[in-house]
N, C-alpha and C. Protein backbone atom coordinates (compact mmCIF):
# COMPACT_ATOMS: atom_id res chain seq x y z
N UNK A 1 -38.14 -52.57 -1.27
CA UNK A 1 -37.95 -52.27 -2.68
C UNK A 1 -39.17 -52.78 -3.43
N UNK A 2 -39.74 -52.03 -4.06
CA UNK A 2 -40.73 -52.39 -5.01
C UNK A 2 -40.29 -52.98 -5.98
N UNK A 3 -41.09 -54.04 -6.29
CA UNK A 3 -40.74 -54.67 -8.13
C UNK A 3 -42.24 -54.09 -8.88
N UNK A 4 -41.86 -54.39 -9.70
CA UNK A 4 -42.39 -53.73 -11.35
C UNK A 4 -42.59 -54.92 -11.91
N UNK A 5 -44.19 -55.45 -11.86
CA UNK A 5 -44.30 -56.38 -12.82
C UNK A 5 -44.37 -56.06 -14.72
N UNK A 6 -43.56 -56.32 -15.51
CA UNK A 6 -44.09 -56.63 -16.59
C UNK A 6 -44.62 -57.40 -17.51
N UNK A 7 -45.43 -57.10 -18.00
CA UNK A 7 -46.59 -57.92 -18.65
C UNK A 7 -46.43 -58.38 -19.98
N UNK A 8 -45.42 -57.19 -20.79
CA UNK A 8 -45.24 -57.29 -22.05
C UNK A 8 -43.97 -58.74 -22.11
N UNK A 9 -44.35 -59.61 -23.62
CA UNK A 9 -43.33 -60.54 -23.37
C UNK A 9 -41.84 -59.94 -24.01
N UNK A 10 -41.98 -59.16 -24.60
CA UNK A 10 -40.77 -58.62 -24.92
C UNK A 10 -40.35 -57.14 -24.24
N UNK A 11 -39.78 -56.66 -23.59
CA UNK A 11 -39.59 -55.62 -22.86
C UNK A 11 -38.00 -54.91 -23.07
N UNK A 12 -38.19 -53.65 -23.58
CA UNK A 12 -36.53 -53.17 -23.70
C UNK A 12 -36.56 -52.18 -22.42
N UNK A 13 -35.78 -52.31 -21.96
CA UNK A 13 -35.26 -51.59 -20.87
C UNK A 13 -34.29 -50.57 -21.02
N UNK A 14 -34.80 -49.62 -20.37
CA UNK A 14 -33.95 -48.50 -20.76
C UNK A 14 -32.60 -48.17 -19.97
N UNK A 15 -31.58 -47.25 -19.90
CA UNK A 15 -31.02 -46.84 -19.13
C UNK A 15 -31.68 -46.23 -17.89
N UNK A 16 -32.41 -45.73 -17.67
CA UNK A 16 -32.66 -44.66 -17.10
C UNK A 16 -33.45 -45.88 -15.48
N UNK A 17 -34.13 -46.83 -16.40
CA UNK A 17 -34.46 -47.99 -15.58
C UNK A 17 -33.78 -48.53 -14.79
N UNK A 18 -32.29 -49.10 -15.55
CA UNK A 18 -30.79 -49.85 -15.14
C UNK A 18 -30.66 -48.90 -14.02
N UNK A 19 -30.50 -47.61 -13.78
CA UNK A 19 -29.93 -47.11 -12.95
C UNK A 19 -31.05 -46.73 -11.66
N UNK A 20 -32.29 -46.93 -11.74
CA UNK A 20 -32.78 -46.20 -10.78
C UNK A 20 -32.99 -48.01 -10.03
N UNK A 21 -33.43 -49.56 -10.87
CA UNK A 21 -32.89 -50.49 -9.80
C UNK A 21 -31.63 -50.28 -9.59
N UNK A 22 -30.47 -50.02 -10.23
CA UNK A 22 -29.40 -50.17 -9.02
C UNK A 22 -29.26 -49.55 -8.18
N UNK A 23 -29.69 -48.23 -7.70
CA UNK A 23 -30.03 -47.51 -7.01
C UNK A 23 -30.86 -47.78 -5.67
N UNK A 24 -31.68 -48.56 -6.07
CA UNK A 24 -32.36 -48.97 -5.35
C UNK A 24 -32.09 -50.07 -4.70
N UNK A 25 -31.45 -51.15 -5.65
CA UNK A 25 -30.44 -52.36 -5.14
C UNK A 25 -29.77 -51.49 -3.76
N UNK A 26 -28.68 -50.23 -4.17
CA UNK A 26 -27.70 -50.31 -3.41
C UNK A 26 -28.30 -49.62 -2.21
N UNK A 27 -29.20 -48.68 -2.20
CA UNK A 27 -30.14 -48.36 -0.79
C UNK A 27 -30.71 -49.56 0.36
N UNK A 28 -31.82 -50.68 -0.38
CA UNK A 28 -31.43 -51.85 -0.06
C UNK A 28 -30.70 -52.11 0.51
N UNK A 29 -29.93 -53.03 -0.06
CA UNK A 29 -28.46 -53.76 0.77
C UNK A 29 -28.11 -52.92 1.86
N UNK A 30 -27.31 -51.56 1.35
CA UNK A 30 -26.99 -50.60 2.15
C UNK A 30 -27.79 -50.81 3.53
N UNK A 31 -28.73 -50.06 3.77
CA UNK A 31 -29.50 -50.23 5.00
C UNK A 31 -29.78 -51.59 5.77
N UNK A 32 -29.88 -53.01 5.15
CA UNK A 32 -29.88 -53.92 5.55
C UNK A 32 -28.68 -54.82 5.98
N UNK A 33 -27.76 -54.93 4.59
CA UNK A 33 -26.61 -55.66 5.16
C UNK A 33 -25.33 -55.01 4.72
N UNK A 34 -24.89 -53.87 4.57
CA UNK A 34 -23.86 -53.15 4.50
C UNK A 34 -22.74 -53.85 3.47
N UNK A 35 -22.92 -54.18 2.69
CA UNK A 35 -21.67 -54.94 1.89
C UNK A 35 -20.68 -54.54 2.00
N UNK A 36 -19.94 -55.41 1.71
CA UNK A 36 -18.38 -54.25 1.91
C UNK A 36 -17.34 -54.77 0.39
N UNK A 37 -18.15 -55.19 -0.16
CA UNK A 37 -17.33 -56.08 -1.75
C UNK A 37 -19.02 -56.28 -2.57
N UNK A 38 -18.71 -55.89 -3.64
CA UNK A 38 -19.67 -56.70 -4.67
C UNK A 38 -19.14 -57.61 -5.84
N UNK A 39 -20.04 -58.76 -6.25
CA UNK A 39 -19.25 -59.37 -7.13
C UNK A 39 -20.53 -58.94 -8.18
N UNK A 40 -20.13 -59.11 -9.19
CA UNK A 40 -20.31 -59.35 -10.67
C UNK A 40 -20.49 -61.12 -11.34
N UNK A 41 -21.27 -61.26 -11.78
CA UNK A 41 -21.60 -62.19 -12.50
C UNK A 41 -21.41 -61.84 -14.09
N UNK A 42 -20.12 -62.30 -14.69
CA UNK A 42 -20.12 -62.06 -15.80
C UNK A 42 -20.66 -62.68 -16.73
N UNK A 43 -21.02 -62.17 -17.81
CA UNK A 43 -20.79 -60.84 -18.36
C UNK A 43 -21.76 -59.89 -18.12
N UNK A 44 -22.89 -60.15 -18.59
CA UNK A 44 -24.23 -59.21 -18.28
C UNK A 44 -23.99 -58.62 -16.65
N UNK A 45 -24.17 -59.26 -15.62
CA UNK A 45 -24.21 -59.07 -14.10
C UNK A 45 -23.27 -57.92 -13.64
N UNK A 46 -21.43 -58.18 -14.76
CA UNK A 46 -20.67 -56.76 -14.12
C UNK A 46 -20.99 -55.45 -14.29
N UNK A 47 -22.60 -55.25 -15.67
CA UNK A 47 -23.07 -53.98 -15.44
C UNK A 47 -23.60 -53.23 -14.59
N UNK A 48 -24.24 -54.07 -13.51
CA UNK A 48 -25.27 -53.30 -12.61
C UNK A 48 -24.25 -53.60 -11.32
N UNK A 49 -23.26 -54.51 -11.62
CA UNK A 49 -22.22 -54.73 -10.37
C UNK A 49 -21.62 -53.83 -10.00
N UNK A 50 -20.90 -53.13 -11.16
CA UNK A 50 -20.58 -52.29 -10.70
C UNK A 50 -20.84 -50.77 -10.89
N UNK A 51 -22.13 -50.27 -11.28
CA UNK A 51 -22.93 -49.11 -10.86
C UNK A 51 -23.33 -49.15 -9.54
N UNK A 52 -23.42 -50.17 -8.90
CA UNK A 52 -24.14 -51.11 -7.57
C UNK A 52 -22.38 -50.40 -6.71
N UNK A 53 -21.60 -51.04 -7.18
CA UNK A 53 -20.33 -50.87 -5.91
C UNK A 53 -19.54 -49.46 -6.24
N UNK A 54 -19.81 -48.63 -7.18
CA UNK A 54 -19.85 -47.35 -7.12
C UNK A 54 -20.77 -46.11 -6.21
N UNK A 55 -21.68 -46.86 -6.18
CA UNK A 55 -22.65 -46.16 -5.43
C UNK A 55 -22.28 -46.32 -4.47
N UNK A 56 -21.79 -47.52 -4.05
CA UNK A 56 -22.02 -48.04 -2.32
C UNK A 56 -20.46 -48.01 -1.86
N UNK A 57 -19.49 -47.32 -2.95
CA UNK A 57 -18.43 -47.08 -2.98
C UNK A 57 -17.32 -48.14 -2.27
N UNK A 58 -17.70 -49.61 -2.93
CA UNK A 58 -16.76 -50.78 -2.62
C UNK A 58 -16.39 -51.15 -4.14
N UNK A 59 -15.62 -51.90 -3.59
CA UNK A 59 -14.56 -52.67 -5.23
C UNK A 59 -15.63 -54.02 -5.43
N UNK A 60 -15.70 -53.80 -6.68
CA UNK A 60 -16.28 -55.05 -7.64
C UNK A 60 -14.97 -56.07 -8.37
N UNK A 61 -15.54 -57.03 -7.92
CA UNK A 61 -14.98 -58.36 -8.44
C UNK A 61 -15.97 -59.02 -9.35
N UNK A 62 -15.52 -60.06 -10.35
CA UNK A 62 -15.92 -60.88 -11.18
C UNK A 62 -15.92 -62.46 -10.54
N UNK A 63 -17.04 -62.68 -11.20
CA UNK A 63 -17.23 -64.33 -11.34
C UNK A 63 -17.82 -64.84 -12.64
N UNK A 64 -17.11 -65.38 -13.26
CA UNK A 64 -17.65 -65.99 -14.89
C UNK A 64 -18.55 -67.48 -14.40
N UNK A 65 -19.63 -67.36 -14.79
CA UNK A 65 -20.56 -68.40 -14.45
C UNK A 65 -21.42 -68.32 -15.62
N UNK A 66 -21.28 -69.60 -16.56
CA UNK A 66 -22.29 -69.62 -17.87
C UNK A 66 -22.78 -70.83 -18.50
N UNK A 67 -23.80 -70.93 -19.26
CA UNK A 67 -23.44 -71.98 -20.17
C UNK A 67 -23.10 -71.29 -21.70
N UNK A 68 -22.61 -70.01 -22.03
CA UNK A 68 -22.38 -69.49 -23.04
C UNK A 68 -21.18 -69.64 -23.41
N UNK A 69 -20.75 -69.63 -25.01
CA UNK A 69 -19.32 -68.91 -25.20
C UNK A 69 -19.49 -68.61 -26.11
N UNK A 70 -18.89 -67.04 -26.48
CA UNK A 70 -19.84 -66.22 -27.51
C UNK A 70 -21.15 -65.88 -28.08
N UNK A 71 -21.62 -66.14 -27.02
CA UNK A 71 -22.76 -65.90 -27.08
C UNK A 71 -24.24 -67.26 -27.61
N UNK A 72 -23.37 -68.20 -28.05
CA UNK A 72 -23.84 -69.54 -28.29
C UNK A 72 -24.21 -70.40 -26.98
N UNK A 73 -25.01 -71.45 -26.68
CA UNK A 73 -25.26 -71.89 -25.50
C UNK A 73 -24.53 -73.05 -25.75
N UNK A 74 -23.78 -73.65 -24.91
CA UNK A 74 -22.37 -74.81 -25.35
C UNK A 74 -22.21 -75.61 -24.07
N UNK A 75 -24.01 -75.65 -23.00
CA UNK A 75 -23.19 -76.35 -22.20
C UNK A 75 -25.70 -76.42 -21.64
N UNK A 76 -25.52 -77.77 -21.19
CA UNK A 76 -26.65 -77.17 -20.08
C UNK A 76 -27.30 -76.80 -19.16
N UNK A 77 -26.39 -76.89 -18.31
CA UNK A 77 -25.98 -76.09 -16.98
C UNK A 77 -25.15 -75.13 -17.29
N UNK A 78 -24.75 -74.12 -16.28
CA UNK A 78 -24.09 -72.80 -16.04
C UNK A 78 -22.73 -73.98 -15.67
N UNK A 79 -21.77 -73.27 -16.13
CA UNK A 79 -20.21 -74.02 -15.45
C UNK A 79 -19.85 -72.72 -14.82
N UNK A 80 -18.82 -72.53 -13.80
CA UNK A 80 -17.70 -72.18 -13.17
C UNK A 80 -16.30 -71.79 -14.12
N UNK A 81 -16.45 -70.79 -15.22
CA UNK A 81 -15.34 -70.53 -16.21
C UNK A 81 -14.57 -69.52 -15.49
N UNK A 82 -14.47 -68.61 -14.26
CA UNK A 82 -13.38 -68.34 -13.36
C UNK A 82 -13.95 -67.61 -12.12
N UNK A 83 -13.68 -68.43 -10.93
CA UNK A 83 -13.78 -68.21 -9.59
C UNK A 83 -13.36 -66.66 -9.11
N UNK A 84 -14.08 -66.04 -7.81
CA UNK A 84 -13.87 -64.51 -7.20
C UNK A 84 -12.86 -65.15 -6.64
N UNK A 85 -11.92 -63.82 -5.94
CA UNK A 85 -10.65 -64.25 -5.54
C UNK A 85 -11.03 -64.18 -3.78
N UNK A 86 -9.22 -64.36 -3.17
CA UNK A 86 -9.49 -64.52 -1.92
C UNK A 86 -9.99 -63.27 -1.00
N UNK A 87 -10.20 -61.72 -1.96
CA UNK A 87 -10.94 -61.06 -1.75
C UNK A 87 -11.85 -60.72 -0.88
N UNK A 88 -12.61 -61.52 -1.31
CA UNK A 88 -13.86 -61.86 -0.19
C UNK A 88 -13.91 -62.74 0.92
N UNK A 89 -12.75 -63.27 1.25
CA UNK A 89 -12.85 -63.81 2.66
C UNK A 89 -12.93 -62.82 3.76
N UNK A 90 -13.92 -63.11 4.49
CA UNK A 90 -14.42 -62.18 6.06
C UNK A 90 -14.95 -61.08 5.10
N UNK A 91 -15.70 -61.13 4.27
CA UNK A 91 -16.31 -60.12 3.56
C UNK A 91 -18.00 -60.14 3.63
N UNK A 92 -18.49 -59.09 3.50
CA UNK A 92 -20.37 -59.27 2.91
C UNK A 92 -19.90 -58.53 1.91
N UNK A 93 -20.48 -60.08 0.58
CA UNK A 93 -20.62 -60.24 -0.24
C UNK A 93 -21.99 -60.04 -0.93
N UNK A 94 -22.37 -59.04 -1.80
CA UNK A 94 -23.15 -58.64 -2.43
C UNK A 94 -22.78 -59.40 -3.74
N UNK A 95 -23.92 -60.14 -4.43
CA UNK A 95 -23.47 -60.62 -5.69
C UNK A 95 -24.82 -60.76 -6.42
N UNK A 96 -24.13 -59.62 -7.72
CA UNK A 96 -25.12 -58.94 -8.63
C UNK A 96 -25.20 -59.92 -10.17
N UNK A 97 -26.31 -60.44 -10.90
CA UNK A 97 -26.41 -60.61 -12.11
C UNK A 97 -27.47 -59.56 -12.72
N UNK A 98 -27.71 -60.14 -13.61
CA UNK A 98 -28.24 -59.05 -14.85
C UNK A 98 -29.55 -59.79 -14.36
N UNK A 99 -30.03 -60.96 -14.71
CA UNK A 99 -30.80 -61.29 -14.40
C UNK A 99 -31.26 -62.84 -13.77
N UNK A 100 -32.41 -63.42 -13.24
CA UNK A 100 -32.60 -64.30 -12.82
C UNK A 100 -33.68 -65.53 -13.36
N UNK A 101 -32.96 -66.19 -14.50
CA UNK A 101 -33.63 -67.31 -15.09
C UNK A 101 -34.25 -68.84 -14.30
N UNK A 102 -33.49 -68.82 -13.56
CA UNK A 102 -33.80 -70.50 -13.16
C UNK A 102 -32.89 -70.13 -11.25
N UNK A 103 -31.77 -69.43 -10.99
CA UNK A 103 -31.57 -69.20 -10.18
C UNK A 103 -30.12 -70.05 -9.92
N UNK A 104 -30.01 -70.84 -10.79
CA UNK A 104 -28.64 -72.10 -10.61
C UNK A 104 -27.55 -70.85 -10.92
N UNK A 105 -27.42 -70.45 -11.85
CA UNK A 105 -25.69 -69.25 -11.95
C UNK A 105 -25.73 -68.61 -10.87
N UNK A 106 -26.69 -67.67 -10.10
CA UNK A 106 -26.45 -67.16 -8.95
C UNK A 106 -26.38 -68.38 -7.85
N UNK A 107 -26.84 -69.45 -7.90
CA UNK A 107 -26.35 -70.16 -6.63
C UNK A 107 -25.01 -70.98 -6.87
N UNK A 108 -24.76 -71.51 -7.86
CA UNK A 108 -23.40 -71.57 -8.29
C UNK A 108 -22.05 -70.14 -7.35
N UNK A 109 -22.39 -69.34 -7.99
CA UNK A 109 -21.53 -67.69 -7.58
C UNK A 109 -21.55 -67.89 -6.53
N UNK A 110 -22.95 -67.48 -5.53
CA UNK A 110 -22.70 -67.71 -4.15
C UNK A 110 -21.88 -68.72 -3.62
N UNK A 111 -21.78 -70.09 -3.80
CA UNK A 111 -21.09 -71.37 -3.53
C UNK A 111 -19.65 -71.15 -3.66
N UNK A 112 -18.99 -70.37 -4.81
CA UNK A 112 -17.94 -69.69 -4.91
C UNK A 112 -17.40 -68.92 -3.73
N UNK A 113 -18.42 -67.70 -3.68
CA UNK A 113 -18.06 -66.91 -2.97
C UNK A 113 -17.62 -67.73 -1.01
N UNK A 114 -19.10 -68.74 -0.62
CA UNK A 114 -18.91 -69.39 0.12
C UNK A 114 -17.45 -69.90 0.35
N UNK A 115 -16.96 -71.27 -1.03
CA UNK A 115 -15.33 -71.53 -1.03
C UNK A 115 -14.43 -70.59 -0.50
N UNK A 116 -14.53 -69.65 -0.72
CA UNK A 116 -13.83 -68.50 -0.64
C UNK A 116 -14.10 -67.77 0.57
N UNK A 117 -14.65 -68.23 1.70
CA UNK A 117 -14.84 -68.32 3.05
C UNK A 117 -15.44 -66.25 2.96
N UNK A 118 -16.03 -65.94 2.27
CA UNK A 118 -17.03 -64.86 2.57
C UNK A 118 -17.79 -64.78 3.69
N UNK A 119 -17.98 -63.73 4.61
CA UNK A 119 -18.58 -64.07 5.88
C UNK A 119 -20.02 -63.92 5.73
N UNK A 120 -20.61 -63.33 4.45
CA UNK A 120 -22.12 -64.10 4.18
C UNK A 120 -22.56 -63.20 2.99
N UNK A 121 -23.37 -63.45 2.14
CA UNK A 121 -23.76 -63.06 0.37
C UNK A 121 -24.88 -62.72 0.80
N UNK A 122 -25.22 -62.07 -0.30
CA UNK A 122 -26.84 -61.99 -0.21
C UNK A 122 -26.52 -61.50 -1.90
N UNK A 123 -27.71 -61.52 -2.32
CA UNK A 123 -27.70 -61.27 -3.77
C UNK A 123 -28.95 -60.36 -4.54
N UNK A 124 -28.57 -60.22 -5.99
CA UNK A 124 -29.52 -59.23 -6.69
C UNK A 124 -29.56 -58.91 -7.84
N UNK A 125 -30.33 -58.11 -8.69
CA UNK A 125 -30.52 -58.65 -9.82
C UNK A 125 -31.06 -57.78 -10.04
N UNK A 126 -31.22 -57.41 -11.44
CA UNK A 126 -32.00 -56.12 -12.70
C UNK A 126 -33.76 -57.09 -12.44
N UNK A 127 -34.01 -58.31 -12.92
CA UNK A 127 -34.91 -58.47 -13.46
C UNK A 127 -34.98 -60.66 -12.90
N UNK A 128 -36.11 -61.43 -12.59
CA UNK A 128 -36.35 -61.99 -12.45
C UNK A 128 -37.15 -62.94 -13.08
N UNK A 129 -37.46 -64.35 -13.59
CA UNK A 129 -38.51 -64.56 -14.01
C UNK A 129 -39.76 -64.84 -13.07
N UNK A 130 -41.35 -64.86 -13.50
CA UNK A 130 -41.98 -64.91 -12.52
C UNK A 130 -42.17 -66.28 -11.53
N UNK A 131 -41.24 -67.25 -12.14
CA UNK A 131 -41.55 -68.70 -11.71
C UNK A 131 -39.84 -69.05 -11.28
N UNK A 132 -39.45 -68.15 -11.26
CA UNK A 132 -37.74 -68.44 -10.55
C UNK A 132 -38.05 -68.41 -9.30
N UNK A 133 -36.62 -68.96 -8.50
CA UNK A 133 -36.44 -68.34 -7.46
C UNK A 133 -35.75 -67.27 -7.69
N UNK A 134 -36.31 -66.44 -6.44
CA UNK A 134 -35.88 -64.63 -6.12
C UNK A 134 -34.59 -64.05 -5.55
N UNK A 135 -33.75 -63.57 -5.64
CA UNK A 135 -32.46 -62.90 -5.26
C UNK A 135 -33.43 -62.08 -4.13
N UNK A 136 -32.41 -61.57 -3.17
CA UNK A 136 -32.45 -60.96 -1.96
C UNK A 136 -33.75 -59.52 -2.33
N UNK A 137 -33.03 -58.87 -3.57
CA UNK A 137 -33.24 -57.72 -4.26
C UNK A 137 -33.57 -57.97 -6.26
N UNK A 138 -34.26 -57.25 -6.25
CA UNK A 138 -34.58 -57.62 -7.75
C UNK A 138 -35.66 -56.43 -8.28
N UNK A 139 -35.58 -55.73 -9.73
CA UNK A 139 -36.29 -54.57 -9.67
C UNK A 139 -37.08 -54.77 -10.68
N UNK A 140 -37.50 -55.92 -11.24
CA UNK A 140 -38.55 -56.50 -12.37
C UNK A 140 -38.86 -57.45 -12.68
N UNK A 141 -40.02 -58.11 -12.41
CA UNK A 141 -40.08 -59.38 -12.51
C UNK A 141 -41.47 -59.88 -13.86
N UNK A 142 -40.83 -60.99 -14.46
CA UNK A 142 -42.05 -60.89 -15.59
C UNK A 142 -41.69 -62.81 -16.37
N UNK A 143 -42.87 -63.10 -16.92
CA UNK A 143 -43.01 -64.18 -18.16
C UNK A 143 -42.55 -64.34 -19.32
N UNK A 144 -41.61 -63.16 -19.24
CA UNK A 144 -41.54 -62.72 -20.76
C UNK A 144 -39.58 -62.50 -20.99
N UNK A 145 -39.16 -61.61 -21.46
CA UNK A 145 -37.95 -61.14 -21.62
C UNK A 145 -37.89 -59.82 -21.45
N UNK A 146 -36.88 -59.44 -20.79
CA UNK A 146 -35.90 -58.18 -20.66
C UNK A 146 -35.13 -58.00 -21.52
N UNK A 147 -35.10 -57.43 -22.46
CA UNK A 147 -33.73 -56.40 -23.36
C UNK A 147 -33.03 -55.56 -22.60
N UNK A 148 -31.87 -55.88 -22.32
CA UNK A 148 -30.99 -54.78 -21.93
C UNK A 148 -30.00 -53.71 -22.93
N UNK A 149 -30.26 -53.16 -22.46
CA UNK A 149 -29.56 -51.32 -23.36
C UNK A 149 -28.32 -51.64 -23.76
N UNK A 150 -27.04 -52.42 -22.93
CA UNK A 150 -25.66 -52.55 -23.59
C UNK A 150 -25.58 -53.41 -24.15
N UNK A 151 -26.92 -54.40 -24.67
CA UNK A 151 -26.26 -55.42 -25.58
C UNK A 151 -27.87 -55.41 -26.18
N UNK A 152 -28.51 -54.78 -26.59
CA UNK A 152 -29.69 -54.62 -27.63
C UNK A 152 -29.20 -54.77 -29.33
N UNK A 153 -28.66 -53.97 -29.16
CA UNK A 153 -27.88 -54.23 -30.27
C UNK A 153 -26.42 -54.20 -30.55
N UNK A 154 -25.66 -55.41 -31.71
CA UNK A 154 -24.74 -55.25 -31.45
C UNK A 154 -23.68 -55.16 -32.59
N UNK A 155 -22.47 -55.13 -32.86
CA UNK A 155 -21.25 -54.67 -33.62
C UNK A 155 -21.43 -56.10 -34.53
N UNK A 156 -21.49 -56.23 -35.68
CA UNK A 156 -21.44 -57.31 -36.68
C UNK A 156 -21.04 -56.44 -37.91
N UNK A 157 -20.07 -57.32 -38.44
CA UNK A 157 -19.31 -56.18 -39.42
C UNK A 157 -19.40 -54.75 -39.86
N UNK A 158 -18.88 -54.47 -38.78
CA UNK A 158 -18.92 -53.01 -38.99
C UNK A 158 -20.39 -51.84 -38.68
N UNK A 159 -21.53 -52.88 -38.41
CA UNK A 159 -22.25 -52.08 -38.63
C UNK A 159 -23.65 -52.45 -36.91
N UNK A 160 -24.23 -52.17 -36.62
CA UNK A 160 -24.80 -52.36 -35.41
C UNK A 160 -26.20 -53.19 -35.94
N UNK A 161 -26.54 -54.10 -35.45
CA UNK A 161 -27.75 -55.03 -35.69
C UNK A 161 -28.32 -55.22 -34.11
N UNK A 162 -29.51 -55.38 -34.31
CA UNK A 162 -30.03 -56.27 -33.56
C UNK A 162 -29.75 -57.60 -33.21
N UNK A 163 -29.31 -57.55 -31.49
CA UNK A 163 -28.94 -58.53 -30.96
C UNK A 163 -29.27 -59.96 -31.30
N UNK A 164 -28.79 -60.83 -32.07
CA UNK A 164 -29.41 -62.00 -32.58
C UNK A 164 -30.38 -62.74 -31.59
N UNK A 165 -29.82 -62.81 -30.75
CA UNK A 165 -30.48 -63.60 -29.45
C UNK A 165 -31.62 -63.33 -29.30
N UNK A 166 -32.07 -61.65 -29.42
CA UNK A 166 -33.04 -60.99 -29.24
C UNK A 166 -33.71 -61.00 -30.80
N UNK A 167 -33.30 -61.03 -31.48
CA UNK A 167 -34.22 -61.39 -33.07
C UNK A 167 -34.61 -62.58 -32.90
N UNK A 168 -34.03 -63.78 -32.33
CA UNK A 168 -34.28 -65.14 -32.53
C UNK A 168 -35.41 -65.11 -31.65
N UNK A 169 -35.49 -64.12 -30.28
CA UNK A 169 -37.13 -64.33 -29.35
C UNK A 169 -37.87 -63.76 -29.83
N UNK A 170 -37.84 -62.50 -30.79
CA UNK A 170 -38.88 -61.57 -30.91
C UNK A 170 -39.79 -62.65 -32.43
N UNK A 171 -38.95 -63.15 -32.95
CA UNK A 171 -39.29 -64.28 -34.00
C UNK A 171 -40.58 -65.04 -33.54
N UNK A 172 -39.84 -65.60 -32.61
CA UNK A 172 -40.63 -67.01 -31.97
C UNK A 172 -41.68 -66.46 -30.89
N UNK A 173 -41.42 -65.07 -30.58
CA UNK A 173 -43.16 -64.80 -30.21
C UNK A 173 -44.05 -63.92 -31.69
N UNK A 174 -43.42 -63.50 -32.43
CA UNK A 174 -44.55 -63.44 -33.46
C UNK A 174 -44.82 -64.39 -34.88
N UNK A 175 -43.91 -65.61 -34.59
CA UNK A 175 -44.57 -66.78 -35.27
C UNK A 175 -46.03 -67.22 -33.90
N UNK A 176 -45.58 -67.46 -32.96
CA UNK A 176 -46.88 -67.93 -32.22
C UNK A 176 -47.91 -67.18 -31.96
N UNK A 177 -48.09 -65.99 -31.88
CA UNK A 177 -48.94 -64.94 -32.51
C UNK A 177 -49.94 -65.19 -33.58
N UNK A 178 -48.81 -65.45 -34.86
CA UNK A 178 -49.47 -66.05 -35.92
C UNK A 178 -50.30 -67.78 -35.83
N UNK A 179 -49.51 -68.65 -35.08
CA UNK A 179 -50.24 -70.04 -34.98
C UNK A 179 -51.48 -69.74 -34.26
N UNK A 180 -51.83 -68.67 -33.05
CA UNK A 180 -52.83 -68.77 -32.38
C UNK A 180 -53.81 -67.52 -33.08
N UNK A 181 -54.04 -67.14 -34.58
CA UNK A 181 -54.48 -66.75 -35.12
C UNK A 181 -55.36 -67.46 -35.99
């Protein structure tokens, strides 16, 4: 599988992108380790989870692994907010996030999945940073940020805005823009 470095620090990603890595995720795996279950890393992760176990035509499961709640960061590590089920015992376990910051939520998940006596994971991901560690599979890797398409922008009274999260980075790279001016 090829990755796609990007260069830009802010990057929106399109649909059309989302689907041709998962695509490529599930060819991947497919040919190498045949999954037979995918999990989801919620919330972001159950998007490509399960385009990923549609393709490869297995059932997707969830694992909530964050330091978020509502979207606020409320913790500084990733916690364990609800475990995959017994599902995946004697299973290959495919386990998908959105993306790969530091690498602790996906090794958290896996450790789950492990508890849960899975007969072996391998993992994968939309997008990577360039100084993380790497998932099995991964279809972009960069210094910067990924925007993703289902949460670019979002529902605030009534009306659709730009994802705060994503106003609050696009901010703080064109204030520093301006300081190194």
């Amino acid at each position: 599988m090829e990755v796609k470095y990007i260069a830009e620090q802010a990057y929106r990603m399109t649909w059309a992108e989302v689907e041709q890595v998962c695509r490529d995720i599930a060819v991947q795996a497919d040919k190498s380790f045949g999954p037979e279950i995918v999990v989801g890393i919620a919330r972001g992760g159950l998007i490509p989870a399960a385009i990923i176990a549609s393709l490869l035509r297995t059932d997707v499961l969830s694992c909530v692994v964050s330091r978020r709640h509502r979207g606020e960061i409320v913790s500084d590590r990733p916690r364990v907010l609800a475990t995959v089920g017994e599902q995946v015992a004697g299973q290959r376990v495919l386990l998908v996030d959105e993306m790969v910051l530091t690498g602790e939520t996906m090794r958290m998940a896996s450790i789950e999945c492990s508890k849960r006596k899975a007969r072996a994971v391998k993992t994968a991901c939309l997008w990577a940073l360039d100084e993380s560690w790497k998932p099995n599979w991964y279809g972009f890797e960069t210094s910067g940020h990924i925007m993703f398409p289902w949460d670019y922008e979002i529902l605030s009274r009534g009306r659709f805005i730009l994802n705060p999260s994503y106003r609050e980075y696009l901010d703080s790279l064109e204030m520093m823009d301006r300081w190194r001016k």
